[in-house]
N, C-alpha and C. Protein backbone atom coordinates (compact mmCIF):
# COMPACT_ATOMS: atom_id res chain seq x y z
N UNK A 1 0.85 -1.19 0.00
CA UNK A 1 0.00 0.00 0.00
C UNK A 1 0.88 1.23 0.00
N UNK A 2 0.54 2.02 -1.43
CA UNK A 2 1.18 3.30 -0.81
C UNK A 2 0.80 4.51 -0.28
N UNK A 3 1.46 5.12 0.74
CA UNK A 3 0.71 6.49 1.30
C UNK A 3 2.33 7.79 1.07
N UNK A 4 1.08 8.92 1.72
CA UNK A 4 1.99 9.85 1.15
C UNK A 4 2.86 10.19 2.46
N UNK A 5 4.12 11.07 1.54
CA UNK A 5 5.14 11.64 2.76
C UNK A 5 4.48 12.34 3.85
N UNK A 6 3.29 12.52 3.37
CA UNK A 6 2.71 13.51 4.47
C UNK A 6 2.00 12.46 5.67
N UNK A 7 1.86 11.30 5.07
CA UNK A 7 0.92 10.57 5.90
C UNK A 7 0.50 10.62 7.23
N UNK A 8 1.83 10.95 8.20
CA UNK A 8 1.85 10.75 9.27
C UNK A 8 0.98 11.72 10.23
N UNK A 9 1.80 13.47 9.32
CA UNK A 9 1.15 14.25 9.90
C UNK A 9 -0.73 14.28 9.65
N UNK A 10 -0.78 14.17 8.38
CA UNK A 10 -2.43 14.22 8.16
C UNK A 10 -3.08 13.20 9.37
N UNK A 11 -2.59 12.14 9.47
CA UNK A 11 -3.15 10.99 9.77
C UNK A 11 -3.02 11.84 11.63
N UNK A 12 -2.32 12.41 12.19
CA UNK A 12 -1.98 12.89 13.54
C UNK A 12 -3.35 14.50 13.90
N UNK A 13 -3.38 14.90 12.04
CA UNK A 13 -4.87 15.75 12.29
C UNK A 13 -6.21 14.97 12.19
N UNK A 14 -6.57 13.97 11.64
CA UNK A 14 -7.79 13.49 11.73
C UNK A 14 -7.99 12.94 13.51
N UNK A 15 -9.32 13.26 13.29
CA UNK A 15 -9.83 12.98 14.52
C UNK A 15 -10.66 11.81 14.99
N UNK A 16 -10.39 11.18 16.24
CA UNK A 16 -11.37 9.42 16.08
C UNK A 16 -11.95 9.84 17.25
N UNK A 17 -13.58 9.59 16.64
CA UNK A 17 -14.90 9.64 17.53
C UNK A 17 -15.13 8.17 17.89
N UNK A 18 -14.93 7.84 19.24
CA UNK A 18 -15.12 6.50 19.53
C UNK A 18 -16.58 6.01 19.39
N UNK A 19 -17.30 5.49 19.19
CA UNK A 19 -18.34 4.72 19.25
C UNK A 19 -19.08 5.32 18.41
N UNK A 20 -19.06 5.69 17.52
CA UNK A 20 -19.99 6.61 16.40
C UNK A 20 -19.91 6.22 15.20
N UNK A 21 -21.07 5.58 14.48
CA UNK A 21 -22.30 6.06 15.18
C UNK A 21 -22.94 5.35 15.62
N UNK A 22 -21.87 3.91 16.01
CA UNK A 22 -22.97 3.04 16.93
C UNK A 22 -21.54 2.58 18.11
N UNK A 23 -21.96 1.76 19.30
CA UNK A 23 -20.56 1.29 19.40
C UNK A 23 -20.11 0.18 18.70
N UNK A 24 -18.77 0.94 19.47
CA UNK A 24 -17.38 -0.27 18.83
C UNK A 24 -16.35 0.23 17.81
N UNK A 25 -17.47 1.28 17.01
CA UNK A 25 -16.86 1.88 15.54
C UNK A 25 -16.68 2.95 16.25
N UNK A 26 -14.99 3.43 15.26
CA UNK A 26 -13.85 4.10 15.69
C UNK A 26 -14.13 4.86 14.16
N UNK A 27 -14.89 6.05 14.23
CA UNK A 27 -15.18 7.19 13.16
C UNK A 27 -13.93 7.76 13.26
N UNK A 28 -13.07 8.02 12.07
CA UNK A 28 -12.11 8.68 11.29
C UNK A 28 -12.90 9.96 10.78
N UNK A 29 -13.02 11.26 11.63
CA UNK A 29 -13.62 12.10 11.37
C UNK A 29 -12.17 13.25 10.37
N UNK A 30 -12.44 13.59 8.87
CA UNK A 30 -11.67 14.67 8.58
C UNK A 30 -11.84 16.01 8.67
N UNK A 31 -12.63 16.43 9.28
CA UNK A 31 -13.11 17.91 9.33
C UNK A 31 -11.80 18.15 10.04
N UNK A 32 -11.03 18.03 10.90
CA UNK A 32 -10.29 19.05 11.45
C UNK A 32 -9.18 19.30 10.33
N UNK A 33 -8.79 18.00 9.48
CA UNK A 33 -7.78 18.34 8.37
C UNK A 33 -8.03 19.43 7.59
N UNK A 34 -9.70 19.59 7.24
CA UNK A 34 -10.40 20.35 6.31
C UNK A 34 -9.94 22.35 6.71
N UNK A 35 -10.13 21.79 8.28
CA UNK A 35 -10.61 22.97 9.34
C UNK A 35 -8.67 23.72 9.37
N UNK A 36 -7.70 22.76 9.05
CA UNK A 36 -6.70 23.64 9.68
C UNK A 36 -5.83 24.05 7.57
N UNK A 37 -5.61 25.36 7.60
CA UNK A 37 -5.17 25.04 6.38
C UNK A 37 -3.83 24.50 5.81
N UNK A 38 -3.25 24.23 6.36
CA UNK A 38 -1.54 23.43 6.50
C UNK A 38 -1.68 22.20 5.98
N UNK A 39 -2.66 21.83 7.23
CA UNK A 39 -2.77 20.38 6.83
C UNK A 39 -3.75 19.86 5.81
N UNK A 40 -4.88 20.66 5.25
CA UNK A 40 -5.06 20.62 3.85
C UNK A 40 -4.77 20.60 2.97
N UNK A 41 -3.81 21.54 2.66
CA UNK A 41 -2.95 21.70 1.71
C UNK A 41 -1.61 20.85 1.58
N UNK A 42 -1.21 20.09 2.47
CA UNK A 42 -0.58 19.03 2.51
C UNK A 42 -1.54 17.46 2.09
N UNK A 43 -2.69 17.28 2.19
CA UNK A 43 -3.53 16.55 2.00
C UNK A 43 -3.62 16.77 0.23
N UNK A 44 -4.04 17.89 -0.41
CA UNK A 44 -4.10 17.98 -1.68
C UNK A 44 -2.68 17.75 -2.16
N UNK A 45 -1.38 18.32 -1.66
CA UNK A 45 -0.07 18.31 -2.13
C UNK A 45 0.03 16.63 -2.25
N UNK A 46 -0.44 15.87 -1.44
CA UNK A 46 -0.09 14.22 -1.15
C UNK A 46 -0.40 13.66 -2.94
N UNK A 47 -1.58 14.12 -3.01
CA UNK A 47 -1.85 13.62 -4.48
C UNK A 47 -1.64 14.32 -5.44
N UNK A 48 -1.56 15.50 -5.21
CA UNK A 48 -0.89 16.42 -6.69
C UNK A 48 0.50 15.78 -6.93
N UNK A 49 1.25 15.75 -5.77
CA UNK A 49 2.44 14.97 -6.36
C UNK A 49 2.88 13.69 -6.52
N UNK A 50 1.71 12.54 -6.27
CA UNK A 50 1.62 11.33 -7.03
C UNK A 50 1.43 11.45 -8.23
N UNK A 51 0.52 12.35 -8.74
CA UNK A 51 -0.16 12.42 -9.97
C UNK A 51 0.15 13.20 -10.68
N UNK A 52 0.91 14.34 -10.88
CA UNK A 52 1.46 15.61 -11.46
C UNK A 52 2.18 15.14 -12.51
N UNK A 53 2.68 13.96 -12.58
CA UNK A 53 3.33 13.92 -14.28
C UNK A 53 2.77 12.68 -14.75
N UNK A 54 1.69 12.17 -14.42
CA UNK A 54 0.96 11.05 -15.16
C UNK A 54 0.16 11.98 -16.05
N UNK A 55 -0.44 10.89 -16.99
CA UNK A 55 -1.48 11.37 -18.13
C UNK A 55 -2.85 11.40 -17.43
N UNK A 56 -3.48 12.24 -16.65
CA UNK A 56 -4.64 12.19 -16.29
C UNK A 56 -5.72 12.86 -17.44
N UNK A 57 -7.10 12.12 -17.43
CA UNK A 57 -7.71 13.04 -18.03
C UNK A 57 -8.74 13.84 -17.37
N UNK A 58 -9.06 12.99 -16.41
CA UNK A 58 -10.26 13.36 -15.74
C UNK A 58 -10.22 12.38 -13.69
N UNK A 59 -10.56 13.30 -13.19
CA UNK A 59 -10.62 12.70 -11.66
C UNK A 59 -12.24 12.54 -11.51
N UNK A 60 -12.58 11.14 -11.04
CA UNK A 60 -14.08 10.85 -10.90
C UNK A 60 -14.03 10.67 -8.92
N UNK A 61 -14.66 11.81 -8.64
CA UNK A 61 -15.12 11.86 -7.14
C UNK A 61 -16.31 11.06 -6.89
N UNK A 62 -15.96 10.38 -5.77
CA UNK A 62 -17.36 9.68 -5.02
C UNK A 62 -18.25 10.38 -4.01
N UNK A 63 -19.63 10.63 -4.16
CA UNK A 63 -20.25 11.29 -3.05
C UNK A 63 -20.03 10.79 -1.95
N UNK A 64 -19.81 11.70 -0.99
CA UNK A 64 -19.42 13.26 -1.35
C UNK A 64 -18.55 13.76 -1.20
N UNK A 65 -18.10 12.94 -0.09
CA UNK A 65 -16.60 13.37 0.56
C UNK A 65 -15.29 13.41 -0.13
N UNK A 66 -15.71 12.33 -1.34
CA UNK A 66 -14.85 12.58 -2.41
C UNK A 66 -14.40 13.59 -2.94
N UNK A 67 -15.57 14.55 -3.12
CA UNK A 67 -15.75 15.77 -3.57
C UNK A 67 -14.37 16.75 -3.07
N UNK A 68 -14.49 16.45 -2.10
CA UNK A 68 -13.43 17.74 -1.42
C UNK A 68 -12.10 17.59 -1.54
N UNK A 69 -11.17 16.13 -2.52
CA UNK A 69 -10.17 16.08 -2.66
C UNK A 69 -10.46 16.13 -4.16
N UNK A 70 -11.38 15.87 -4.85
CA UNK A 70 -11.33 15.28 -5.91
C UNK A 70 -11.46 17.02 -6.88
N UNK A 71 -12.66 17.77 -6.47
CA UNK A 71 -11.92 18.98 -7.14
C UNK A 71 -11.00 19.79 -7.19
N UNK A 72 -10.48 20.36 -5.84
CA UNK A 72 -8.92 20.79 -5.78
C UNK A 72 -8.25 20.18 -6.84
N UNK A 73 -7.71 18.51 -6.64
CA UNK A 73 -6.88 17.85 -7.47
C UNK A 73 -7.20 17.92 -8.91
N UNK A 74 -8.25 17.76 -8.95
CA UNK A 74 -8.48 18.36 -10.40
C UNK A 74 -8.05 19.43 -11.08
N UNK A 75 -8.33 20.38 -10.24
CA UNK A 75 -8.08 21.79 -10.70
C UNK A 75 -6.39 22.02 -10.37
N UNK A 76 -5.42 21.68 -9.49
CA UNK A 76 -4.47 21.38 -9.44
C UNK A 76 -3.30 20.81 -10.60
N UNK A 77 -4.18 19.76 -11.21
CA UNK A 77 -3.86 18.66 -12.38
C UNK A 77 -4.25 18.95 -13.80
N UNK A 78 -5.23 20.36 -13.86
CA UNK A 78 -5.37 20.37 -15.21
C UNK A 78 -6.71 19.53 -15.60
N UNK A 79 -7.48 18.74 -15.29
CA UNK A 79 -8.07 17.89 -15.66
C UNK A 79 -9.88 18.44 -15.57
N UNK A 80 -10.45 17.43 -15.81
CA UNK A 80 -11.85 17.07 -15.39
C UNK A 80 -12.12 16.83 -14.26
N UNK A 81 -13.24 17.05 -13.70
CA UNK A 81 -13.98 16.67 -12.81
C UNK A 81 -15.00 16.34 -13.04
N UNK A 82 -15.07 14.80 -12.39
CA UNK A 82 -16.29 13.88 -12.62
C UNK A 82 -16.90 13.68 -11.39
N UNK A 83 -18.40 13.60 -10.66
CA UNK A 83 -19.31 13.18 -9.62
C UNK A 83 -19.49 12.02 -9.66
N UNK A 84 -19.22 10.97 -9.46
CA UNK A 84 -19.97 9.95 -9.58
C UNK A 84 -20.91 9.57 -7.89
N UNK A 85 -22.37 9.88 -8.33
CA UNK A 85 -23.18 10.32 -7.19
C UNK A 85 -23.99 9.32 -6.27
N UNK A 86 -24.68 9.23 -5.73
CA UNK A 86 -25.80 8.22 -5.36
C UNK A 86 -26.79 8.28 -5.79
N UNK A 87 -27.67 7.53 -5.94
CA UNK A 87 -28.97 7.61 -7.16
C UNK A 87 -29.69 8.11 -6.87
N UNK A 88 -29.99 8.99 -8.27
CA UNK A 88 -31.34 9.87 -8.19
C UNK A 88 -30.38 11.25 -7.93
N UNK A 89 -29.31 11.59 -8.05
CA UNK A 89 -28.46 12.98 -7.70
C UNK A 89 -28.58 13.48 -8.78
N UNK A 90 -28.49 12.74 -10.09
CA UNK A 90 -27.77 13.02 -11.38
C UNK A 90 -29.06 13.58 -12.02
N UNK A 91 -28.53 14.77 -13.02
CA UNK A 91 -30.00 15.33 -13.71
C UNK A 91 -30.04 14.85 -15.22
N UNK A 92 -28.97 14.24 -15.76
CA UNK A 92 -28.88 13.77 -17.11
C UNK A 92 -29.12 12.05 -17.23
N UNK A 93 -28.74 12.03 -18.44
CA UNK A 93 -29.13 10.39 -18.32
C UNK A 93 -27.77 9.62 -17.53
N UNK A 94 -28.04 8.77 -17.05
CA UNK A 94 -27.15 7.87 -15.64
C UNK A 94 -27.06 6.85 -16.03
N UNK A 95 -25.78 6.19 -16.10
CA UNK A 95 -25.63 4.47 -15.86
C UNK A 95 -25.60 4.59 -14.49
N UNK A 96 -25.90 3.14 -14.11
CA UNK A 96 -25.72 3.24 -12.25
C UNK A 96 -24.92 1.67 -12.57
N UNK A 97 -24.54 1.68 -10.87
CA UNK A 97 -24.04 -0.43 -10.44
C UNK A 97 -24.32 0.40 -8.98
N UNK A 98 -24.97 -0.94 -8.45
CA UNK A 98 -25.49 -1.20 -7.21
C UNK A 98 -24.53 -2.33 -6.69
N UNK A 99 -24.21 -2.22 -5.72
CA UNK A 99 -23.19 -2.96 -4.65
C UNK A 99 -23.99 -3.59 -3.48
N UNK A 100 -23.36 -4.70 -2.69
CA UNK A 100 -24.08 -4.91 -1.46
C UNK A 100 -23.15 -3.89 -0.49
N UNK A 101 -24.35 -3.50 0.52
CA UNK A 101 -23.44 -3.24 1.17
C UNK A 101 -23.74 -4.67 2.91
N UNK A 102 -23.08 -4.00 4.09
CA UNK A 102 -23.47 -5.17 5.16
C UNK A 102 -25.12 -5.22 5.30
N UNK A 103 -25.88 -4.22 5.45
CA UNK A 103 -27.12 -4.46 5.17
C UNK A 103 -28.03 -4.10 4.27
N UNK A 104 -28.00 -4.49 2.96
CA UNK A 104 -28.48 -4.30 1.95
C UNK A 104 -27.65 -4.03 0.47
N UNK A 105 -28.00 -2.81 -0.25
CA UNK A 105 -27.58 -2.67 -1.23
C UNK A 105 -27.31 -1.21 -0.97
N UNK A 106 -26.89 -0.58 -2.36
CA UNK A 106 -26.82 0.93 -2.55
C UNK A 106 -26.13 0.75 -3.79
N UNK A 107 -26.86 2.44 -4.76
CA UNK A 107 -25.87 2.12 -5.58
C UNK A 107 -25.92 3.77 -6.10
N UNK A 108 -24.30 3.74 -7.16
CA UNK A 108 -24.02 4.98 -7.43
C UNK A 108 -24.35 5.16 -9.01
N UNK A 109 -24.42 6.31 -9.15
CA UNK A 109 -24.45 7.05 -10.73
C UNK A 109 -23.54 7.27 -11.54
N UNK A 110 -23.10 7.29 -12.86
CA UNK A 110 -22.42 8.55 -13.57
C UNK A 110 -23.32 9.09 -14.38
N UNK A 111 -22.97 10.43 -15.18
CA UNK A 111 -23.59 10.32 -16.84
C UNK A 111 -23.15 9.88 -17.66
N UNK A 112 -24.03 9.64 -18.79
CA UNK A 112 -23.90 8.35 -19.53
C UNK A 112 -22.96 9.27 -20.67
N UNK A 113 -22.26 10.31 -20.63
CA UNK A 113 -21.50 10.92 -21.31
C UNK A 113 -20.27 11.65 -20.61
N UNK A 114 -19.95 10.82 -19.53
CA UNK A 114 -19.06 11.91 -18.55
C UNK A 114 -17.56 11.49 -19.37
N UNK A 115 -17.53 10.30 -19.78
CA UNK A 115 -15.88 9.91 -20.68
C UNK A 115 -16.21 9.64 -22.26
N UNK A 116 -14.68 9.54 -22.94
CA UNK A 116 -14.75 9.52 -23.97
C UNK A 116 -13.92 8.11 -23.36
N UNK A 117 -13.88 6.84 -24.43
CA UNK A 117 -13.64 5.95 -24.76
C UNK A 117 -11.91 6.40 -24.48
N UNK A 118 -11.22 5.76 -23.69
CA UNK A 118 -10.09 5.85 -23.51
C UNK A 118 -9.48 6.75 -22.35
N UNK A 119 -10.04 7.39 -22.23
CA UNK A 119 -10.03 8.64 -20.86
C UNK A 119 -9.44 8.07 -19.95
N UNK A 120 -8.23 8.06 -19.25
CA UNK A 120 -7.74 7.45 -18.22
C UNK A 120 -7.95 8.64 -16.81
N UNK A 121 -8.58 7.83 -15.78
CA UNK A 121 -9.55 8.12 -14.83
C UNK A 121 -8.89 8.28 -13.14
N UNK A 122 -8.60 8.77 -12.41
CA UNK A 122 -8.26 8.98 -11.23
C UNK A 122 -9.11 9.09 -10.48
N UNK A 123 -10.09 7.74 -9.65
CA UNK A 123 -10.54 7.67 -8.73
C UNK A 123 -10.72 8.24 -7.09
N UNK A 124 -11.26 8.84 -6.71
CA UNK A 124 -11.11 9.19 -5.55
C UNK A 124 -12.40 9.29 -4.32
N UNK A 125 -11.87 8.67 -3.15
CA UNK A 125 -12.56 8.84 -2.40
C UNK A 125 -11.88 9.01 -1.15
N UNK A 126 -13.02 9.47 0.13
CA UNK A 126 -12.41 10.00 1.63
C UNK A 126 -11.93 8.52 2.44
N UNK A 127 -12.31 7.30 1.91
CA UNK A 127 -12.13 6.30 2.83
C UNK A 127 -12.64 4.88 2.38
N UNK A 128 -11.47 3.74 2.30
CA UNK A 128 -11.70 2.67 1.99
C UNK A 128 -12.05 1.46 2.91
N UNK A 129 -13.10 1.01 3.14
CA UNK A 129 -13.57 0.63 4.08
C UNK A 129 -13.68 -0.81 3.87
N UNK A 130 -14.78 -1.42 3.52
CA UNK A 130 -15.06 -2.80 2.55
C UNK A 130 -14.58 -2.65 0.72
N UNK A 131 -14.94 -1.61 0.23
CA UNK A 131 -13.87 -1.39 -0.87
C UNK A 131 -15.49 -1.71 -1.97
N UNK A 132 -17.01 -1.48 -1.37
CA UNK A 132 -18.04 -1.61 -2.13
C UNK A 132 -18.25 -0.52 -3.17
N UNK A 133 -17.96 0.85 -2.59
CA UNK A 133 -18.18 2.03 -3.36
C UNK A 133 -17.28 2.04 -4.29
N UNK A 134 -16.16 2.05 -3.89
CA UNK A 134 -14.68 1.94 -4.87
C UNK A 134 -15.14 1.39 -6.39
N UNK A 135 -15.07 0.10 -5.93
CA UNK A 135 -15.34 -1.17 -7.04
C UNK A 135 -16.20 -0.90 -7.83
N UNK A 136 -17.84 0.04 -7.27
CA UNK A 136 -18.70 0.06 -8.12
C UNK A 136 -18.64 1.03 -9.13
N UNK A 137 -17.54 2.19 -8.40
CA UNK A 137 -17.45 3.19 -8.85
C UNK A 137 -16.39 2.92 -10.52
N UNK A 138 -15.70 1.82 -9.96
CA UNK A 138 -14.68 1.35 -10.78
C UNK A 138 -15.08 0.77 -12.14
N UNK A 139 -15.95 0.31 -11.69
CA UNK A 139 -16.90 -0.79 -12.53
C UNK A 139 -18.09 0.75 -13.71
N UNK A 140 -18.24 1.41 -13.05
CA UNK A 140 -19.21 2.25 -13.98
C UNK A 140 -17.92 3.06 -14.87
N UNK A 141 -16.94 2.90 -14.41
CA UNK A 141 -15.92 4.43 -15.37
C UNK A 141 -15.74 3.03 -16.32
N UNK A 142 -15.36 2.02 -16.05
CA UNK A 142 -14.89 1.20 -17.54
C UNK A 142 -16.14 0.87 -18.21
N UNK A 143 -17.17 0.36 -17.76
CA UNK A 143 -18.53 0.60 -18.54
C UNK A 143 -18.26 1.45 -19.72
N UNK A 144 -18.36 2.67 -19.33
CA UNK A 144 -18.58 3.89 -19.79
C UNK A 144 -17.13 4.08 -20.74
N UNK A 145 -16.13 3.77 -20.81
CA UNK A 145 -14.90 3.47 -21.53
C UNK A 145 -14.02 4.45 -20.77
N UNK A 146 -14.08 4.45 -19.99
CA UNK A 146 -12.76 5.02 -18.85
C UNK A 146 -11.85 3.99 -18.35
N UNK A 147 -10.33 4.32 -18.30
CA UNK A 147 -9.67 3.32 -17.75
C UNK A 147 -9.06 3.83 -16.44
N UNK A 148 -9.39 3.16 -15.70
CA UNK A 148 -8.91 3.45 -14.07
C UNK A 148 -7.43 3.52 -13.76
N UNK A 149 -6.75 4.62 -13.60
CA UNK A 149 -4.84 5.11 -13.70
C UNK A 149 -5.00 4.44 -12.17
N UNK A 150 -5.48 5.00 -11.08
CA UNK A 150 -5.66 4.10 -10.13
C UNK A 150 -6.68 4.66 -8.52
N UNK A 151 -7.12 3.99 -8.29
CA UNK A 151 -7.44 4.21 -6.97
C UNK A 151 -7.14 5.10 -5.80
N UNK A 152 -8.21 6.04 -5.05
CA UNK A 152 -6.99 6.81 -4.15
C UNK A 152 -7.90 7.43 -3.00
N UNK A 153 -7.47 7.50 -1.51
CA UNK A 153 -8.65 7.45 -0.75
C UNK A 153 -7.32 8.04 0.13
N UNK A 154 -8.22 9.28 1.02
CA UNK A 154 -7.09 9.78 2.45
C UNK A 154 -7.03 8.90 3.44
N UNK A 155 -8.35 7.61 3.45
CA UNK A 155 -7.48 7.05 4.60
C UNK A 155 -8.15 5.38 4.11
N UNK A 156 -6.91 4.64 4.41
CA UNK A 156 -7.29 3.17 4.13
C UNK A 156 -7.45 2.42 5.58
N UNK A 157 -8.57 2.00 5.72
CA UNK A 157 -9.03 0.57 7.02
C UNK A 157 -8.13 -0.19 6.25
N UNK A 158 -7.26 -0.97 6.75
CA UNK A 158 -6.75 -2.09 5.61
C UNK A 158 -7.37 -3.32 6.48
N UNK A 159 -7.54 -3.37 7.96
CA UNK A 159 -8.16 -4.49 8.47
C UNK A 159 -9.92 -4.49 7.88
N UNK A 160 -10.06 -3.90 7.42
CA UNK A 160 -11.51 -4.45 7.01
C UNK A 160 -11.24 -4.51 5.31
N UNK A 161 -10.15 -4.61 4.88
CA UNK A 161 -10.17 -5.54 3.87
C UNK A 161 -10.48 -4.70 2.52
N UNK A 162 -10.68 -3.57 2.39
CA UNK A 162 -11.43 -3.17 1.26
C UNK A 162 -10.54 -2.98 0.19
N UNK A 163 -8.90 -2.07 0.66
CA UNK A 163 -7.93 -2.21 -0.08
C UNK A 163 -7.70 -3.43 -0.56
N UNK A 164 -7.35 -4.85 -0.37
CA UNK A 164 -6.67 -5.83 -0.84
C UNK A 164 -8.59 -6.35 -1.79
N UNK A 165 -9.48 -6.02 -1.46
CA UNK A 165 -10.77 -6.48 -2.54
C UNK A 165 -10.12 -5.66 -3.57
N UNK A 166 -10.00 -4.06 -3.52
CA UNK A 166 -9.60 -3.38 -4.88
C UNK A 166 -8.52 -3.97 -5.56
N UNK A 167 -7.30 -3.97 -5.29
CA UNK A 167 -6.18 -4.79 -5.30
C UNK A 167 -6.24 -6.08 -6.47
N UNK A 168 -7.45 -7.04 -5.51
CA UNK A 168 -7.49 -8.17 -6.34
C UNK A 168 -8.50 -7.96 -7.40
N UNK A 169 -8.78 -6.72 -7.90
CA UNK A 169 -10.39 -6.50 -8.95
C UNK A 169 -9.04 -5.86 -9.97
N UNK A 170 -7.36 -5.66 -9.84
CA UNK A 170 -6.86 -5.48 -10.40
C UNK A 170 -6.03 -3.79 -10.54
N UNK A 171 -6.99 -3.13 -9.04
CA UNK A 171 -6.61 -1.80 -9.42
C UNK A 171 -5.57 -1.47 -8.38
N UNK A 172 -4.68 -0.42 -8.62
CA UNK A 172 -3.63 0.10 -7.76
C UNK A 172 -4.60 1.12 -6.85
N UNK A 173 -4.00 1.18 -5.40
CA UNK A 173 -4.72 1.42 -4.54
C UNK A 173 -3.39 2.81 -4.02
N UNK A 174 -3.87 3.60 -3.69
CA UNK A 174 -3.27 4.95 -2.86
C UNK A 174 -3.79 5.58 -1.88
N UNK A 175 -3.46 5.57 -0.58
CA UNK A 175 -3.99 6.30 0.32
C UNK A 175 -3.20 7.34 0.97
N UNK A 176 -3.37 8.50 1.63
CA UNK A 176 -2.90 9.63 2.08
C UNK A 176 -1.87 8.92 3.51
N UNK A 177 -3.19 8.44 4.04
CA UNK A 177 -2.78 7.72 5.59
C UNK A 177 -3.48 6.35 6.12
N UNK A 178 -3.06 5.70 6.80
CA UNK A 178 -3.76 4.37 7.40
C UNK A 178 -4.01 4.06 8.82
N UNK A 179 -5.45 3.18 8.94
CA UNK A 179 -5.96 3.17 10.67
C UNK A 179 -5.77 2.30 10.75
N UNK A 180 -5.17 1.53 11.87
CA UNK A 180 -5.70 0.15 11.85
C UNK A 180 -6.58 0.29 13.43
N UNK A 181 -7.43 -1.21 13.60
CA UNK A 181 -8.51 -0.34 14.34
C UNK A 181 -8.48 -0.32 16.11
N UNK A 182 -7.24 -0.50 16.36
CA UNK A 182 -5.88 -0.03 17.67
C UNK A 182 -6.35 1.61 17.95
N UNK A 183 -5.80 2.21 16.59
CA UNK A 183 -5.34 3.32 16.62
C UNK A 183 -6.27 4.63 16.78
């Protein structure tokens, strides 16, 4: 797994709400990263400079939280910015993929014109957990003829497994920082 030089410090600003929002679960809250600007801007720097001399064409954010790394970096990189939303967000025509999640399903959107056939795609989301959103999200950009450059989330659970599911679906995985669930 790789994370960034910054990892340590970002990972030393996020904040863990014990038992929220049920017990047992150890919430990885990022608002204070958001809240201090140093460590934001070290958070966007983490992936501008993974990605700054690859061929990007376009960064596809996951609602929502995605959102908040995924346009900076965009706009950082030169590129596109893509939503890929939860259903029923989107006002144009939508492919969707629905995922399980532990209780039930859910599933996300794109538009059915957000890539051109070949578009190599920079995934992003706030947190890899079971690795359901990722995958589905993964699964609608190649649909659609996007090819996934790779995977990329500020913070990876690696004990709940979601990184090594992406991993084995074939995609390179990047995270800012990592919890394990000690910490």
């Amino acid at each position: 797994m790789a994370t960034s030089i910054y990892g340590d410090y970002i990972k030393s600003v996020i904040r863990t709400v014990k038992d929220w929002p049920e017990p047992g679960v150890n919430f990885r809250d990022i608002t204070p990263v958001l809240q201090n600007s140093a460590a934001f801007r070290k958070l966007i720097d983490s992936f501008v400079h993974r990605y700054q001399e690859l061929d990007i064409d376009a960064i596809a954010a996951i609602d929502a939280r995605g959102f908040i790394i995924g346009a900076p970096l965009a706009y950082e990189l030169g590129c596109s910015f893509v939503p890929v939303r939860k259903k029923g967000k989107l006002p144009f025509r939508t492919i969707s993929e629905t995922y399980s999640l532990e209780y039930g399903e859910s599933t996300v959107e794109l538009h059915s014109d957000a890539f051109q056939t070949g578009d190599r795609i920079l995934l992003v989301d706030d947190l890899i957990a079971t690795g359901g959103t990722m995958l589905a999200a993964a699964r609608l950009i190649e649909r659609s003829g996007g090819i996934i450059v790779e995977t990329a989330a500020i913070i990876d659970l690696p004990e709940l497994g979601g990184g090594d599911m992406i991993r084995a679906e074939g995609y390179s995985v990047f995270a800012a920082c990592t919890f394990t669930e000690d910490e």
